[in-house]
Protein backbone atom coordinates (compact mmCIF):
# COMPACT_ATOMS: atom_id res chain seq x y z
CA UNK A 1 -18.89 -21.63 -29.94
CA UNK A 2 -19.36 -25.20 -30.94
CA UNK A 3 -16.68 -26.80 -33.51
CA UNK A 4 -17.15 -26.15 -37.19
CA UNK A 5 -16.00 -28.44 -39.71
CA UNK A 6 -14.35 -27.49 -43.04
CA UNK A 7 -13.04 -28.99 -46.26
CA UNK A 8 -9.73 -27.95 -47.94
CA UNK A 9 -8.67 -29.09 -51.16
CA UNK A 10 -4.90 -28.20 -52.49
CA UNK A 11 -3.24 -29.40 -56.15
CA UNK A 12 0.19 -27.63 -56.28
CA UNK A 13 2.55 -26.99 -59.11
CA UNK A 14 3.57 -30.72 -59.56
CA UNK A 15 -0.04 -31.63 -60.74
CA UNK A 16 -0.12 -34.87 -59.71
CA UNK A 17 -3.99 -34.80 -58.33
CA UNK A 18 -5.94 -33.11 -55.33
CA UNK A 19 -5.73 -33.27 -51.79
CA UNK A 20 -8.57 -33.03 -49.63
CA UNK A 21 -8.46 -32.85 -45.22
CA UNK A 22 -11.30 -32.43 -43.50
CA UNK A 23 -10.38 -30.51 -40.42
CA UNK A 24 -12.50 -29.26 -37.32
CA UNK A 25 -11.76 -25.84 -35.80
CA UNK A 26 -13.49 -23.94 -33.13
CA UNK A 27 -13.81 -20.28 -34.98
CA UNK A 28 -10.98 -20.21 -36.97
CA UNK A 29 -9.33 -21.84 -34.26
CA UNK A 30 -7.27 -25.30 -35.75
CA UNK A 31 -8.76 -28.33 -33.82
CA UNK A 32 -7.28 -31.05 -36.00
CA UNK A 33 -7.46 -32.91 -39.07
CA UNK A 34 -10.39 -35.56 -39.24
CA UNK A 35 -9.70 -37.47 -42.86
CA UNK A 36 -8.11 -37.36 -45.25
CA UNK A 37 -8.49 -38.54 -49.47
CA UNK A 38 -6.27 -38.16 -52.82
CA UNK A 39 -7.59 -38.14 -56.25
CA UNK A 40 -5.05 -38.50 -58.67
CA UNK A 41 -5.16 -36.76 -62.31
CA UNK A 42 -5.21 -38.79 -65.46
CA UNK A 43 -1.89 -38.20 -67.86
CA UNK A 44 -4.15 -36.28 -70.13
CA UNK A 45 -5.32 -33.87 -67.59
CA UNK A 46 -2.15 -33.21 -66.58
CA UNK A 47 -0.77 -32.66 -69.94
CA UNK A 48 -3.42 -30.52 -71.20
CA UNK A 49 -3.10 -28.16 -67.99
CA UNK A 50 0.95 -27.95 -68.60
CA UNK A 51 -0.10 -26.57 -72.16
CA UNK A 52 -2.19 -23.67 -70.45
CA UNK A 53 1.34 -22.82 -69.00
CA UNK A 54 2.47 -21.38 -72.57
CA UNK A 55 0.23 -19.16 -74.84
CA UNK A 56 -1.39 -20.49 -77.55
CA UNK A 57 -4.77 -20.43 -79.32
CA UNK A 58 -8.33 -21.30 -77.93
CA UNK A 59 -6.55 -20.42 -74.17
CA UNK A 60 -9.99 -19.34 -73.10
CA UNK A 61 -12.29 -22.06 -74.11
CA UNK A 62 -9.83 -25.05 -73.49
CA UNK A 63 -9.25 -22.77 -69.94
CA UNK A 64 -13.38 -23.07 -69.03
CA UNK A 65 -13.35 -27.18 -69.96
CA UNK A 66 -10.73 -27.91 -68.12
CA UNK A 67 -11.96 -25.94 -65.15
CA UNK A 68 -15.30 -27.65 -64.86
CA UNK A 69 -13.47 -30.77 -65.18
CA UNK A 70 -11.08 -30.34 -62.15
CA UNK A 71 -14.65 -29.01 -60.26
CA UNK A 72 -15.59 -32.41 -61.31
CA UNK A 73 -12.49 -34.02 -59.82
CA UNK A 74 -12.35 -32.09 -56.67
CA UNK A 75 -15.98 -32.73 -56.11
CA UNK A 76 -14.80 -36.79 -55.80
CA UNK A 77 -12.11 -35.68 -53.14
CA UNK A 78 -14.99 -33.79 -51.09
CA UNK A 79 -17.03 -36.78 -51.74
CA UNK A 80 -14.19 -39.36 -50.69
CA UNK A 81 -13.12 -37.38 -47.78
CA UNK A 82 -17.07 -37.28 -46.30
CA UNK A 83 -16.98 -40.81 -46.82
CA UNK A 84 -13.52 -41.43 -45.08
CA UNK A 85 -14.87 -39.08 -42.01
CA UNK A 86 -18.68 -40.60 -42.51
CA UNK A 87 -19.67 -37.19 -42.17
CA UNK A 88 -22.99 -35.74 -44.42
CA UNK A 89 -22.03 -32.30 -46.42
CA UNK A 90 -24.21 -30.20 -44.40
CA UNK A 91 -21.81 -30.84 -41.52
CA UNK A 92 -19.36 -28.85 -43.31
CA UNK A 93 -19.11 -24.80 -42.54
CA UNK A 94 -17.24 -24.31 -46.56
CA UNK A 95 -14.89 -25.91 -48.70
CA UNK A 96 -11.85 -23.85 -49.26
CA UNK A 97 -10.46 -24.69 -52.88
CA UNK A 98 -7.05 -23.47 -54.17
CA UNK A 99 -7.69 -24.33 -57.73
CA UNK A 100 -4.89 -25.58 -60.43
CA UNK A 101 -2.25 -22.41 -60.76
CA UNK A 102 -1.47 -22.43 -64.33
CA UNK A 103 0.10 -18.76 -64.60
CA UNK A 104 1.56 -16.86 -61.99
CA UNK A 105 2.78 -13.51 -62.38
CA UNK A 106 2.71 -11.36 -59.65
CA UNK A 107 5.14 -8.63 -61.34
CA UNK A 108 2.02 -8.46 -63.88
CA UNK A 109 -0.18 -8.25 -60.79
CA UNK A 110 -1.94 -12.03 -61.13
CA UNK A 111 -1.88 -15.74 -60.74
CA UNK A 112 -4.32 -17.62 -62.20
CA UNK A 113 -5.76 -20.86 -60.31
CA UNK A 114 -8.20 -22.28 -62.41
CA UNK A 115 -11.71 -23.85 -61.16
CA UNK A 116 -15.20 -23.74 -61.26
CA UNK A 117 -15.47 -22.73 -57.92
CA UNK A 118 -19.91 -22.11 -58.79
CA UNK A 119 -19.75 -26.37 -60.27
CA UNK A 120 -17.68 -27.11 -57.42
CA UNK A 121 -20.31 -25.45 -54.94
CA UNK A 122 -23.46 -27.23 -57.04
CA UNK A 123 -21.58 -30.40 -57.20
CA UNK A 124 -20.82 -30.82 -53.25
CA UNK A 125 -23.71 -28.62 -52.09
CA UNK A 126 -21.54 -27.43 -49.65
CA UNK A 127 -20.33 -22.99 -49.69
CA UNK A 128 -17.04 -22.98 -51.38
CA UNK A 129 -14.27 -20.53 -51.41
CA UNK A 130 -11.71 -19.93 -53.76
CA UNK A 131 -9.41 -17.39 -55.27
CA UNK A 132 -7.44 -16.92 -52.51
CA UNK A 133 -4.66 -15.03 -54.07
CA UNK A 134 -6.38 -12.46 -55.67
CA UNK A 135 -7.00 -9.70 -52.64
CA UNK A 136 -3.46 -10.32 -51.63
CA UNK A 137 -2.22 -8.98 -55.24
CA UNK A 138 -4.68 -6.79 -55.27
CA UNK A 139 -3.03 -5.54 -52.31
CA UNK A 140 0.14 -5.13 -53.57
CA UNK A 141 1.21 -8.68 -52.39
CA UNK A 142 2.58 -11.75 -54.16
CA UNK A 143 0.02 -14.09 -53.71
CA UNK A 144 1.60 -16.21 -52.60
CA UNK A 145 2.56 -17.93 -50.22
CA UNK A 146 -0.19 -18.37 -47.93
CA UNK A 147 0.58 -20.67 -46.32
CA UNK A 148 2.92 -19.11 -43.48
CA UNK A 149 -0.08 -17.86 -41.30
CA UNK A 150 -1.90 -21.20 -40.55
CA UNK A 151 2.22 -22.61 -40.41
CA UNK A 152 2.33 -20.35 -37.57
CA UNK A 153 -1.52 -20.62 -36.44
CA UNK A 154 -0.46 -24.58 -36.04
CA UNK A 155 3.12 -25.18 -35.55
CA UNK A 156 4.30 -22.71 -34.02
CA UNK A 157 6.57 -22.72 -30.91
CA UNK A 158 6.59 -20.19 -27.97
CA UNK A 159 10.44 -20.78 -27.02
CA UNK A 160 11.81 -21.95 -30.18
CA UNK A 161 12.40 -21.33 -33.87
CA UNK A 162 10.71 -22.95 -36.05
CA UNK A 163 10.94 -23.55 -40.12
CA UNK A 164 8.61 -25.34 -41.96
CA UNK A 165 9.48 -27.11 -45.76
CA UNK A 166 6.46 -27.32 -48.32
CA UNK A 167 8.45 -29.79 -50.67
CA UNK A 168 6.17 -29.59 -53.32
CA UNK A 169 6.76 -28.71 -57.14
CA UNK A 170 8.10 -25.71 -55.55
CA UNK A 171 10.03 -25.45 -52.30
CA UNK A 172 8.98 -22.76 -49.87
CA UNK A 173 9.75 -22.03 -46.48
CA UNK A 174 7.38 -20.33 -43.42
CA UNK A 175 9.88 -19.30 -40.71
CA UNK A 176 7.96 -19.18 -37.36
CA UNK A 177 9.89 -16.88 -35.11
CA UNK A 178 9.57 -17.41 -31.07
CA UNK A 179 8.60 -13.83 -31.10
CA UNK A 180 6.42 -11.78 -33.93
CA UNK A 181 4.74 -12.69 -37.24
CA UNK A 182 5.62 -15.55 -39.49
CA UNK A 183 7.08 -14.74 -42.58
CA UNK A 184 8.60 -17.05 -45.77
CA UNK A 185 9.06 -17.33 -49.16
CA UNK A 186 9.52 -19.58 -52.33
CA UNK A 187 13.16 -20.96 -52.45
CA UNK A 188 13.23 -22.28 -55.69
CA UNK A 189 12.17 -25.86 -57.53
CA UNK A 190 12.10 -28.97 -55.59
CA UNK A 191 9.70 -31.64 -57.49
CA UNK A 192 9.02 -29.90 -60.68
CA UNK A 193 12.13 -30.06 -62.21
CA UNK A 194 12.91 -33.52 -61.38
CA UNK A 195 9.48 -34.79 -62.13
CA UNK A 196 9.62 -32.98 -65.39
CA UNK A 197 13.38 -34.65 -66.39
CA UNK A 198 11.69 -38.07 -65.59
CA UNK A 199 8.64 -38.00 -67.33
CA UNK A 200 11.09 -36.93 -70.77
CA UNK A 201 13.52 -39.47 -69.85
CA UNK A 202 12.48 -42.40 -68.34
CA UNK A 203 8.64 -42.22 -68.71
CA UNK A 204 7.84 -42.33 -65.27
CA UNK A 205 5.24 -39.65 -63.28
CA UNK A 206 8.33 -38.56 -60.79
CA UNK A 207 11.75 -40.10 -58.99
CA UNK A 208 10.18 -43.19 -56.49
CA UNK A 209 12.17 -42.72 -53.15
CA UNK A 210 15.32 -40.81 -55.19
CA UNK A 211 16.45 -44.54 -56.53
CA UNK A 212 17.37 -42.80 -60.27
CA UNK A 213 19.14 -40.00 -58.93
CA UNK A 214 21.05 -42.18 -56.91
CA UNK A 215 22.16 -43.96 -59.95
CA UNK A 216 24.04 -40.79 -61.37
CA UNK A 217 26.39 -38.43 -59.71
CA UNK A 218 26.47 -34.73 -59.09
CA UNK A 219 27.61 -32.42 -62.11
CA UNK A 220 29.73 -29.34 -60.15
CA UNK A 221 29.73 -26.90 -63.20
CA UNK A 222 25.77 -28.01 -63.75
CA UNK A 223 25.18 -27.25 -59.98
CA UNK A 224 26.95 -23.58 -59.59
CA UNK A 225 25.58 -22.35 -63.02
CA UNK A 226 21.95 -23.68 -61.54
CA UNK A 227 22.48 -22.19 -58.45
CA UNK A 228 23.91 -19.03 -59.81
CA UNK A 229 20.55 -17.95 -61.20
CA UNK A 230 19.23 -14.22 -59.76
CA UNK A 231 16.06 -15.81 -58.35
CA UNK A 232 18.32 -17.28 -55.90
CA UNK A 233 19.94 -13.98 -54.68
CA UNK A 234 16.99 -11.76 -54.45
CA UNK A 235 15.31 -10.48 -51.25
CA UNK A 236 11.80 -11.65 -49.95
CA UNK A 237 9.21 -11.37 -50.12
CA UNK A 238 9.17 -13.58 -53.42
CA UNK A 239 7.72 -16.27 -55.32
CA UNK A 240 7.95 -18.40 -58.40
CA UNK A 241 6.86 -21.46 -60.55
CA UNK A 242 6.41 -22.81 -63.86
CA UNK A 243 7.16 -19.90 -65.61
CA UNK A 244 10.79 -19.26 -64.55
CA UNK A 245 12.17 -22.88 -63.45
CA UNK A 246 11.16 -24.94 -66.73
CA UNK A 247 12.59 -27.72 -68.78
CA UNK A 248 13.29 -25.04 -71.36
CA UNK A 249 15.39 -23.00 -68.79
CA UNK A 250 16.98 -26.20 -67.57
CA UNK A 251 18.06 -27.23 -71.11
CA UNK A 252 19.77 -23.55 -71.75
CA UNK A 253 22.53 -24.88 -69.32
CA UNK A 254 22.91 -28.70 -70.77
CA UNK A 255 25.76 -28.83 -73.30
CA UNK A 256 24.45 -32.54 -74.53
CA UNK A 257 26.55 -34.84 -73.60
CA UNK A 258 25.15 -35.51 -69.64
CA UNK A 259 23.63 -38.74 -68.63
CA UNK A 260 20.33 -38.27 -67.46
CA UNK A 261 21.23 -39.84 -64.25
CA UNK A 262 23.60 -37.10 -63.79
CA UNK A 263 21.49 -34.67 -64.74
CA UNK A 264 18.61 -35.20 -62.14
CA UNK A 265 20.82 -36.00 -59.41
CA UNK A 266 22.26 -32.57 -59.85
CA UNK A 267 18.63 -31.31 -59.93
CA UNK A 268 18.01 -32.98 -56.64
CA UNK A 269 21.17 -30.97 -55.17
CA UNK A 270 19.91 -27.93 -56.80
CA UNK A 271 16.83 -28.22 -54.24
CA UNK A 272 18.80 -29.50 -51.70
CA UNK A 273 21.15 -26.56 -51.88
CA UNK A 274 18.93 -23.71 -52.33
CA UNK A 275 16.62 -25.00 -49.76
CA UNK A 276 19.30 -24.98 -47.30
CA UNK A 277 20.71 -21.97 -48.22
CA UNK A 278 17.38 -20.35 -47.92
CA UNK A 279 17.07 -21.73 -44.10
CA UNK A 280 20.85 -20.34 -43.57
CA UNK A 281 19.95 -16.91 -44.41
CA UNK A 282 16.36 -16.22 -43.29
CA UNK A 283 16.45 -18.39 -40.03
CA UNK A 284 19.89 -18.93 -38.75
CA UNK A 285 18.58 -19.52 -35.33
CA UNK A 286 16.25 -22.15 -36.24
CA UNK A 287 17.17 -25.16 -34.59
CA UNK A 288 14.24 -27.51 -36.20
CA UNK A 289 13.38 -27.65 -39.64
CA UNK A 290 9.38 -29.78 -40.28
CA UNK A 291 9.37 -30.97 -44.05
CA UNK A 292 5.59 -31.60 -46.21
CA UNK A 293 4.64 -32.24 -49.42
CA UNK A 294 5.46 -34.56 -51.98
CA UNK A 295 8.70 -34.58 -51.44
CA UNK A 296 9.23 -35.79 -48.16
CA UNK A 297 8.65 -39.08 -50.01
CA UNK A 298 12.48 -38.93 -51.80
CA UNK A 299 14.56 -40.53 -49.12
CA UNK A 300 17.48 -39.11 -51.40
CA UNK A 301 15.93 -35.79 -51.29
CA UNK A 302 15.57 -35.58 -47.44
CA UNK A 303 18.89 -37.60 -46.59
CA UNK A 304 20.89 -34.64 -48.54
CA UNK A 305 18.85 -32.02 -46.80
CA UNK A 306 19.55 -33.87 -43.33
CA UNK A 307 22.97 -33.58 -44.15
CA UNK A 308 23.08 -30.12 -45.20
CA UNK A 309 21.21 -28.89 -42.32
CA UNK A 310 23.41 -30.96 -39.73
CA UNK A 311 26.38 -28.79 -40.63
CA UNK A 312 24.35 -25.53 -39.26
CA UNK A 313 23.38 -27.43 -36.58
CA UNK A 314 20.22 -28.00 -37.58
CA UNK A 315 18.07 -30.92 -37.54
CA UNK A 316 14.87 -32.15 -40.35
CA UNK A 317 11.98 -33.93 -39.15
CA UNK A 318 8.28 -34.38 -41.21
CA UNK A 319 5.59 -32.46 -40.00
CA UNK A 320 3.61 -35.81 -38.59
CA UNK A 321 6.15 -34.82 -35.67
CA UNK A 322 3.57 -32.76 -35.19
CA UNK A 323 0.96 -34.29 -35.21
CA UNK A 324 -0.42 -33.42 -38.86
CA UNK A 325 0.95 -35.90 -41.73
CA UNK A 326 3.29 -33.78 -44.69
CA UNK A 327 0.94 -34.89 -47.52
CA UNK A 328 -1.84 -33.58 -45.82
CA UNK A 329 -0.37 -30.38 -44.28
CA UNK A 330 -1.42 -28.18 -47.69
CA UNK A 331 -4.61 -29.02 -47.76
CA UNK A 332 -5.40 -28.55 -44.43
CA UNK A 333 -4.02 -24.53 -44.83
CA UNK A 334 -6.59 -24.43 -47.01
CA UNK A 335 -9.48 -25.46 -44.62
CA UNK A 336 -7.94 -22.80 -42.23
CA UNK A 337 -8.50 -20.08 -44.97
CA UNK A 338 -12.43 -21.43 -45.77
CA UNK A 339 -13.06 -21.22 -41.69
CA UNK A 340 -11.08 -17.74 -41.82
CA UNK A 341 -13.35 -16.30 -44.51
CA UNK A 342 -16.09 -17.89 -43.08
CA UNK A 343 -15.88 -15.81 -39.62
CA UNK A 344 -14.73 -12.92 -41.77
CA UNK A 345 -10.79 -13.09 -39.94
CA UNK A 346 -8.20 -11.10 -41.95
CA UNK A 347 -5.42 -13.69 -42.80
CA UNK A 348 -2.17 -12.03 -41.78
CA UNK A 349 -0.22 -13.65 -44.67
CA UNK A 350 1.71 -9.90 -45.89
CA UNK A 351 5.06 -10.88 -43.92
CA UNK A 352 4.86 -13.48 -46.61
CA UNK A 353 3.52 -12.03 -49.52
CA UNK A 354 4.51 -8.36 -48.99
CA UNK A 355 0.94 -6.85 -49.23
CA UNK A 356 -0.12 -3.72 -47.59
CA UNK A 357 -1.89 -5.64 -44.43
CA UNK A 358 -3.75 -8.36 -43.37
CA UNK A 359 -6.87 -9.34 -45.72
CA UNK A 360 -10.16 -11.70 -45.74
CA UNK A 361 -8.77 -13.75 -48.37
CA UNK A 362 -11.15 -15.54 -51.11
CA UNK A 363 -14.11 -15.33 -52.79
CA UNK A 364 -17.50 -17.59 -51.38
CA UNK A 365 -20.43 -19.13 -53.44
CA UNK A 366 -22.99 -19.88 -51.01
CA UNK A 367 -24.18 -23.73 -51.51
């Protein structure tokens, strides 16, 4: 079986752009990532997708704009990762797509990640797959996250415990046991909140390298009522987002008079804390802990975590420890998934999710 390429393309909660790797695999077998390219989102993009996260009129028509324009934008990223890889599209077995989640409600039975997955497929002329999540609800799953089974597929080790961080607008975790299936969930916020407080604040897109939270100091009262929240406490399988952590929730604890310095430093410990806490409880034996996403960028971010995780004995590292760069690592799951539904391989990701098995995930239009 010669090696198949495949494209995957990945824009998580913090909506910051998209993501695209180009990775080879032999089957569904990971071979490696070939290129990579980001494509940023404009500020009114970005704002007009946050104001799908709320109900309000003309949801439906603003919905099917917006979704041909992000096929439009994640048609570039295909287009800048072929170039980066100098690669032709009909080299490439599919493109997996995640799409832009701007609802997800899994107690209501769906998540909604919205693309034009048929533009997307005219525009590239390459097969693309999307809706990933859906057969996962549908079988009595989350949806999310997926991402544990390529974690697992790719990192994991035969003789040690493993945990890998998505520090993205939400933190999750995949713990990759030495022994059986992987499993993980959501821990809480990590970017989102922070990014959020900055962009009302200081007018900025997110926190470069920590260096405003570092000009305020931790709020103790702030941090326990935060961390005192049921999401924290409940069992996985589990997941969250936009709906639950908001500004609006974050602004029921505030009494006022906080400096805003103060207030996203605490943030910051609020994903330092529940991420670690998370780790503590689901993979005590763990002795290695591989961070990704955004947020591997906030030396403030990761130096707290270090810290935190050195008291269980426990030690952080990036994922390009192994071998596959942490902005990249997202995207490249969802390659995995396009070359999984593309040799019809049921993704085993219901230790995550808590569906009723292992499913072909996604949907395919056929370039």
């Amino acid at each position: 079986m010669a090696n198949t390429l495949f494209i995957g393309l990945m824009s998580g909660t913090s909506m910051d752009g998209v993501d695209a790797v180009l990775a080879a695999f032999h089957g569904s077998q990971w071979q490696g990532a070939r290129a990579h390219a980001f494509v940023p989102y404009s500020g009114s993009l970005k704002a007009e997708l946050l104001a799908l996260q709320d109900s309000h009129t003309d949801e439906l028509h603003r919905s099917a704009l917006l979704a041909q324009q992000l096929a439009k934008l994640n048609a570039q990223a295909v287009a800048a990762v072929l170039a980066q890889a100098h690669t032709d599209a009909a080299q490439i077995g599919a493109i997996g797509c995640h799409g832009q989640t701007i609802r997800h409600a899994p107690q209501h039975g769906y998540s909604l990640q919205l693309m034009d997955y048929a533009l997307l497929a005219e525009l590239s002329g390459i097969t693309t797959v999307g809706d990933f999540r859906s057969r996962d609800l549908a079988a009595g799953g989350q949806g999310a996250p997926l991402t544990p089974a390529f974690h697992q597929a790719v990192f994991a080790h035969p003789q040690h415990s493993r945990v890998v961080l998505n520090l993205g607008g939400i933190a999750n975790i995949s713990v990759l046991p030495r022994t059986g299936a992987a499993f993980g969930f959501d821990t809480g916020p990590a970017n989102m909140l922070m990014d959020a407080w900055v962009q009302q604040h200081w007018q900025q897109p997110y926190d470069a390298d920590g260096r405003l939270a570092a000009q305020g100091q931790v709020l103790p009262d702030l941090l326990q009522q935060l961390l005192a929240h049921d999401y924290f406490r409940q069992p996985y399988p589990k997941s969250t987002g936009r709906d639950l952590f908001s500004l609006a929730w974050l602004h029921d604890y505030l009494n006022g008079d906080e400096t805003p310095a103060d207030v996203l430093r605490t943030l910051l410990a609020l994903t330092a804390y529940s991420v670690a806490d998370a780790i503590a409880a689901a993979a005590a034996d763990a002795s290695d802990v591989y961070a990704c996403g955004g947020g591997t960028a906030n030396a403030l971010l990761m130096q707290q975590l270090a810290d935190l995780l050195a008291k269980r004995e426990t030690r952080l590292h990036t994922t390009a420890a192994l071998q596959l760069p942490p902005q990249q690592v997202e995207a490249a799951a969802f390659a995995w998934l396009a070359a999984c539904w593309h040799h019809r391989t049921p993704v085993a990701v219901h230790h995550a999710t808590g569906a009723h098995g292992a499913r072909i995930l996604g949907a395919g239009y056929w370039a």
